[in-house]
Protein backbone atom coordinates (compact mmCIF):
# COMPACT_ATOMS: atom_id res chain seq x y z
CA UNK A 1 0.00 0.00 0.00
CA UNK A 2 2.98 2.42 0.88
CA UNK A 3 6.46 1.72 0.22
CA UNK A 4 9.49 3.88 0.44
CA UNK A 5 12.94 3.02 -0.61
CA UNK A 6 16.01 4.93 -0.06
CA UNK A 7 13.75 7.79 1.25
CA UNK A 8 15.52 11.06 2.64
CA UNK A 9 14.35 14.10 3.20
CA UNK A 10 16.79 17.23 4.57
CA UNK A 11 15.74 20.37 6.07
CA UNK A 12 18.45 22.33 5.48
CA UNK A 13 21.18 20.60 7.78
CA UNK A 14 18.74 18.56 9.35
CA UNK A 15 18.32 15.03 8.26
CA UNK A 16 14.82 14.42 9.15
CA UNK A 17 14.42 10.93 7.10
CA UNK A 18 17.93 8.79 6.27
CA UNK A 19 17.57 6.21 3.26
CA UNK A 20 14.21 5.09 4.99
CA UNK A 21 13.30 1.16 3.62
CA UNK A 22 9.78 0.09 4.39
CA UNK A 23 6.88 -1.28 3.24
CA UNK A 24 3.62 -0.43 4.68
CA UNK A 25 0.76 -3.48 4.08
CA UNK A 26 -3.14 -2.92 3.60
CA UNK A 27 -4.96 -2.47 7.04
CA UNK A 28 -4.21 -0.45 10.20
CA UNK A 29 -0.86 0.56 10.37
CA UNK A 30 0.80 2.44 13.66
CA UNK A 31 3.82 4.58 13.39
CA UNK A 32 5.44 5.48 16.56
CA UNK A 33 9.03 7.21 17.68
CA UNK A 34 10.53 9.75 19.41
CA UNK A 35 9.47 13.46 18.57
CA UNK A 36 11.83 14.61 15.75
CA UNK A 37 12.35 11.17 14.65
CA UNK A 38 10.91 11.45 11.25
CA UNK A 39 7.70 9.65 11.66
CA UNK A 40 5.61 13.01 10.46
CA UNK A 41 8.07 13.57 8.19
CA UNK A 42 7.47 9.98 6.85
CA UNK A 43 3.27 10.66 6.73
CA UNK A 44 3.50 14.17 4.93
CA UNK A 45 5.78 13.33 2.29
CA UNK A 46 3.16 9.58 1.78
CA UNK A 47 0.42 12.24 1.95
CA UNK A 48 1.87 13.80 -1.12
CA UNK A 49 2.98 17.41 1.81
CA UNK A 50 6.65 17.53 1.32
CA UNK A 51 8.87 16.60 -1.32
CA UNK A 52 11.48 14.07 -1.18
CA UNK A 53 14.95 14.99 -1.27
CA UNK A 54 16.08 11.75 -2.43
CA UNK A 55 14.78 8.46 -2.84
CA UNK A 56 11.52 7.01 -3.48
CA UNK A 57 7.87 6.39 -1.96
CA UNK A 58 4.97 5.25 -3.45
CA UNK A 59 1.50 4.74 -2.33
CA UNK A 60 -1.70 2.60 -3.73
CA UNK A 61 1.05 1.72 -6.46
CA UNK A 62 1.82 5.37 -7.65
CA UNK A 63 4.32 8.53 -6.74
CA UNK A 64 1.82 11.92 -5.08
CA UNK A 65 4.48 13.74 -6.58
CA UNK A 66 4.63 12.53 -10.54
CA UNK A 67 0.75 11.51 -10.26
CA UNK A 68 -1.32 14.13 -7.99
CA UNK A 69 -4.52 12.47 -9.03
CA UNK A 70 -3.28 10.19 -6.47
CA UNK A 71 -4.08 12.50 -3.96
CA UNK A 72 -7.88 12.37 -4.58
CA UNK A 73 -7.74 8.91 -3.55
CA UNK A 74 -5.78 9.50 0.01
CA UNK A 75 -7.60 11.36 2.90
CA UNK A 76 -5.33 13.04 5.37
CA UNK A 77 -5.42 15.09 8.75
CA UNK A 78 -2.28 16.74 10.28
CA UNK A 79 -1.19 17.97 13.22
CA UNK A 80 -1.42 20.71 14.23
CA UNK A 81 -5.03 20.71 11.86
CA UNK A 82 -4.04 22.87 8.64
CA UNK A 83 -7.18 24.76 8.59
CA UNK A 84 -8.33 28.48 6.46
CA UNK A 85 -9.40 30.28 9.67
CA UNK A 86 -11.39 32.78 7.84
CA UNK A 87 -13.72 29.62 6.09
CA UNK A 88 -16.29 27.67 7.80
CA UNK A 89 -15.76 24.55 8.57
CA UNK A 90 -18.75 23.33 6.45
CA UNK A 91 -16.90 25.34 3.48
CA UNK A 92 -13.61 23.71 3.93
CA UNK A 93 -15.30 20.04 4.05
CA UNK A 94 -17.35 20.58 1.01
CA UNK A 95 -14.03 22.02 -0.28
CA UNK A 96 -12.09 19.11 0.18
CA UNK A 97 -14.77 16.93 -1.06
CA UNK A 98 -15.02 18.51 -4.15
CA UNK A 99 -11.25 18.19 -4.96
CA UNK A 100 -11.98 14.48 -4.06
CA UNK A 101 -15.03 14.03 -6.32
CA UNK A 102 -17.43 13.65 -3.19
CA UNK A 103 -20.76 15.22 -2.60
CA UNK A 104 -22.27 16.96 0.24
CA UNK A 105 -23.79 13.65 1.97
CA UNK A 106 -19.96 12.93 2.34
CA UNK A 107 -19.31 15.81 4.15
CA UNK A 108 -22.14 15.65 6.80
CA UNK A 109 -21.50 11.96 7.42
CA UNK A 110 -17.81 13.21 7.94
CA UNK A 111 -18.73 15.67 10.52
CA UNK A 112 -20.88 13.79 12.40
CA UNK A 113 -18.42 10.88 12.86
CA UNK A 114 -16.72 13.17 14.74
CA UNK A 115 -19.07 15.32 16.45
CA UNK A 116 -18.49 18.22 13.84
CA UNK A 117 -21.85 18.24 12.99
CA UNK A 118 -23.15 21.54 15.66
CA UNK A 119 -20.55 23.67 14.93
CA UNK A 120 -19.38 23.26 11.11
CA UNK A 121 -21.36 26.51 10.45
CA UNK A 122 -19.30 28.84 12.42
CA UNK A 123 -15.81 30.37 11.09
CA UNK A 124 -12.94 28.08 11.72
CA UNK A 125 -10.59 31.16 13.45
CA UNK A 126 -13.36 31.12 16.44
CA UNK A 127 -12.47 27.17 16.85
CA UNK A 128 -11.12 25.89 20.01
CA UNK A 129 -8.03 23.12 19.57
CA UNK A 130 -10.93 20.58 20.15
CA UNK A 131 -12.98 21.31 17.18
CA UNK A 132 -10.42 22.19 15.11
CA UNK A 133 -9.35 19.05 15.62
CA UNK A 134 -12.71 17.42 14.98
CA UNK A 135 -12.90 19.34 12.02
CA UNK A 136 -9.35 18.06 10.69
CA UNK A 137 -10.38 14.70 11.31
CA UNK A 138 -13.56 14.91 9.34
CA UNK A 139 -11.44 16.32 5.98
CA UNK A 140 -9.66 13.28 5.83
CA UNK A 141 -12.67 10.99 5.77
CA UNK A 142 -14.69 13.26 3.01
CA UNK A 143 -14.89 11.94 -0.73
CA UNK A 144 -14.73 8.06 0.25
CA UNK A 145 -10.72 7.54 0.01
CA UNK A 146 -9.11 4.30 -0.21
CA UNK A 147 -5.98 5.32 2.99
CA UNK A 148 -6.53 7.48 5.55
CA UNK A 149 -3.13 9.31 6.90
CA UNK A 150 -3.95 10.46 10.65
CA UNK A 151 -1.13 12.34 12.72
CA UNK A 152 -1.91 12.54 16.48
CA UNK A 153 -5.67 11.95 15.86
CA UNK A 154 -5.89 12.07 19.70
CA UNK A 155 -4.52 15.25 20.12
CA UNK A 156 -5.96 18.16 21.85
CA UNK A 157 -9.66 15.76 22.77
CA UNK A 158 -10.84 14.87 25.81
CA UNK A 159 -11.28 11.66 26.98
CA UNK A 160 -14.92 10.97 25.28
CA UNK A 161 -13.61 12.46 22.49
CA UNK A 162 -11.05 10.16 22.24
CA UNK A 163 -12.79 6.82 22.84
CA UNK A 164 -15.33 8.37 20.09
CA UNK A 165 -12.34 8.84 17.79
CA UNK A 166 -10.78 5.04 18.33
CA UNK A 167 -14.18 4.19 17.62
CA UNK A 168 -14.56 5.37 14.39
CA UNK A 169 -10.86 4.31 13.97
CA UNK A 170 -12.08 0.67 15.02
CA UNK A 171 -15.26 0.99 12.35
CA UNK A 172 -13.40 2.17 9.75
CA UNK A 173 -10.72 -0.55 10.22
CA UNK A 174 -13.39 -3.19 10.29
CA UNK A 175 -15.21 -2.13 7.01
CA UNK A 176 -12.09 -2.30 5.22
CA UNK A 177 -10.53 1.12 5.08
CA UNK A 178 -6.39 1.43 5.36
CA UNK A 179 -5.27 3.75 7.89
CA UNK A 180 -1.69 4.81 8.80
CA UNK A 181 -1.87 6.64 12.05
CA UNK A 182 1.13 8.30 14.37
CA UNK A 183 0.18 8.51 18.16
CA UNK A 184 2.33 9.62 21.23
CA UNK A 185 -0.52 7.36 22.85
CA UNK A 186 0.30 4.29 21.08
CA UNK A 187 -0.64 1.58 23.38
CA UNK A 188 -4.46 1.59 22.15
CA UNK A 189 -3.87 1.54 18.66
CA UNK A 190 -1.42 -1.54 19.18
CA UNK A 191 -4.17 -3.28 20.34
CA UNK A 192 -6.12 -2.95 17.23
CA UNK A 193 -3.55 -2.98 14.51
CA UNK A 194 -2.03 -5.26 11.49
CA UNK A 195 0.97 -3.57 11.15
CA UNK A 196 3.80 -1.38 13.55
CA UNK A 197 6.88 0.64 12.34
CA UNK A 198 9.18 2.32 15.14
CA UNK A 199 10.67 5.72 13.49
CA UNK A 200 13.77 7.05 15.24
CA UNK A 201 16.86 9.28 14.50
CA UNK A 202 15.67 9.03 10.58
CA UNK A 203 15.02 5.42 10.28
CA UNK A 204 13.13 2.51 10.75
CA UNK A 205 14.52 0.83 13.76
CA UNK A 206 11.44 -1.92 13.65
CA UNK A 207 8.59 -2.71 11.79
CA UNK A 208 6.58 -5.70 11.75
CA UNK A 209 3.31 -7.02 13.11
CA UNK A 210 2.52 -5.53 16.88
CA UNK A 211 3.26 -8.36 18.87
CA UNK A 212 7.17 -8.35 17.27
CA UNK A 213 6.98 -4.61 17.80
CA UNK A 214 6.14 -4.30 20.77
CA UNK A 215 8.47 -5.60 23.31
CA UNK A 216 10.97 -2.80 21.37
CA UNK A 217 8.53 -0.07 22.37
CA UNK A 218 8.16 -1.15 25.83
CA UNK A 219 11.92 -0.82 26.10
CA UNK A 220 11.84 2.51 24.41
CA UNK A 221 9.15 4.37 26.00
CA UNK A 222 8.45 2.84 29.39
CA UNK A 223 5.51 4.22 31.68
């Protein structure tokens, strides 16, 4: 579904991503790592964000950056949310379903997956972190893609709003969808995914299914 070889990607004199190898199977996948360890690095340059210095990646079989039709077919939702503050968010969904080739059921079904639905009408710049985070969730479901990218989709939600959010992450899984998610909070999405890939220092120090994984990010990131 995504695969990367030789991927690297330089900020300047930062090496954020070092000759990254990996291949990234159908299903739930959960990237984890240290912060600056290139895992959002890895997701915005899939999601078709940032351009690769070197190397290659692919994803559903085709380059976002020599093929940006591929990017209709890949729903994504960063973090921090990359929102127009000035648009509603009901304009910005029905935006991003239009450059998907979605219609406006899409969008309310989006919103209301994740609790969107009450506040959508109101300008995005009078958001708190909460809904704008609802709201960034919701883009990346709109238009009926075939992968989901989701960085930190438990960021900035209280507690109901995250058990509502691995709930629609559980759905979703279970109907079929392919999800790549990154997660400080990582132990609940171990639990429910196919596939684990440890980012740190630029590379991939592990990947494989969770219970291989695991173990390694017990070690790494003890409670």
């Amino acid at each position: 579904m995504v695969r990367a070889e030789k991927l690297t990607k330089r900020f300047g004199s930062v090496l954020a991503l070092n000759s990254v190898d990996v291949e990234v199977p159908e299903g739930l996948t959960v990237i984890v790592g240290p912060n600056g360890g290139g895992k959002s690095t890895f997701l915005k340059i899939a999601a078709g964000a940032y351009r690769p210095t070197a190397g290659m990646i692919k994803v559903l079989g085709e380059d976002p950056w020599k093929n940006e039709q591929i990017k209709r077919r890949i729903g994504v939702s960063f973090d921090p949310p990359a929102l127009p503050p000035l648009r509603t968010g009901l304009e910005w969904l029905e935006y991003i379903s239009e450059t998907r080739g979605g219609d406006r059921e899409s969008v309310q079904k989006a919103a209301e997956m994740f609790g969107a639905g009450g506040f959508i009408g109101k300008k995005i710049r009078d958001y708190s972190a909460g809904m704008r985070k609802r709201v960034s969730l919701a883009q990346a479901f709109v238009g009926d893609p075939e992968v989901v990218f989701l960085d930190e989709p438990l960021a900035n939600l209280d507690l109901k709003g995250m058990r509502d959010v691995m709930e629609v992450i559980r759905e979703e899984h279970k109907n079929g969808l392919n999800l790549v998610v990154i997660s400080h909070i990582w132990r609940p999405f171990m639990e429910i995914a196919d596939y684990a890939v440890l980012i740190a220092a630029g590379r991939v120090q592990a990947a494989g299914s969770p219970e291989d994984v695991y173990p390694l990010l017990e070690k790494a990131f003890p409670l």
